[in-house]
Protein backbone atom coordinates (compact mmCIF):
# COMPACT_ATOMS: atom_id res chain seq x y z
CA UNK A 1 42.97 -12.30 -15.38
CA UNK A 2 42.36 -8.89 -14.42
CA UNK A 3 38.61 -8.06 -13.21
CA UNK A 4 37.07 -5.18 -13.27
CA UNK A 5 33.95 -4.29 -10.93
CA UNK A 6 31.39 -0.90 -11.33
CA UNK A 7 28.48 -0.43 -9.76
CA UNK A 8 25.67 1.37 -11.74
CA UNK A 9 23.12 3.90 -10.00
CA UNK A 10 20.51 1.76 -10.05
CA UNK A 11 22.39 -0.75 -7.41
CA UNK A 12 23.08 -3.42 -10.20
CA UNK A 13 26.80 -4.60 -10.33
CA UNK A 14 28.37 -5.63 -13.06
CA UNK A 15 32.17 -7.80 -12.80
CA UNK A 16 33.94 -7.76 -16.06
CA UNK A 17 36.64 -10.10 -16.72
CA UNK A 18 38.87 -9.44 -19.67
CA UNK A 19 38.49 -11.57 -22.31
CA UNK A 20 35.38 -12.89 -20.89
CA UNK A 21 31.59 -12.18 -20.98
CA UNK A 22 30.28 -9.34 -18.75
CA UNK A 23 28.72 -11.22 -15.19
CA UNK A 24 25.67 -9.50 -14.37
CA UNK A 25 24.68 -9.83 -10.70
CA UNK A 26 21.31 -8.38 -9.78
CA UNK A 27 20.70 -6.68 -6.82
CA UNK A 28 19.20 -8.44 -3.76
């Protein structure tokens, strides 16, 4: 499937799949 990665201001990145749930990972 096609992914789809942004990174939000706050340094938390979030990896979407389509068709899938969002995948949150938290910044280390």
């Amino acid at each position: 499937g096609k992914l789809i990665f942004t990174l939000e201001k706050n340094g938390t990145a979030h990896i979407k799949s389509v068709g899938l749930a969002r995948v949150d990972i938290l910044p280390r």
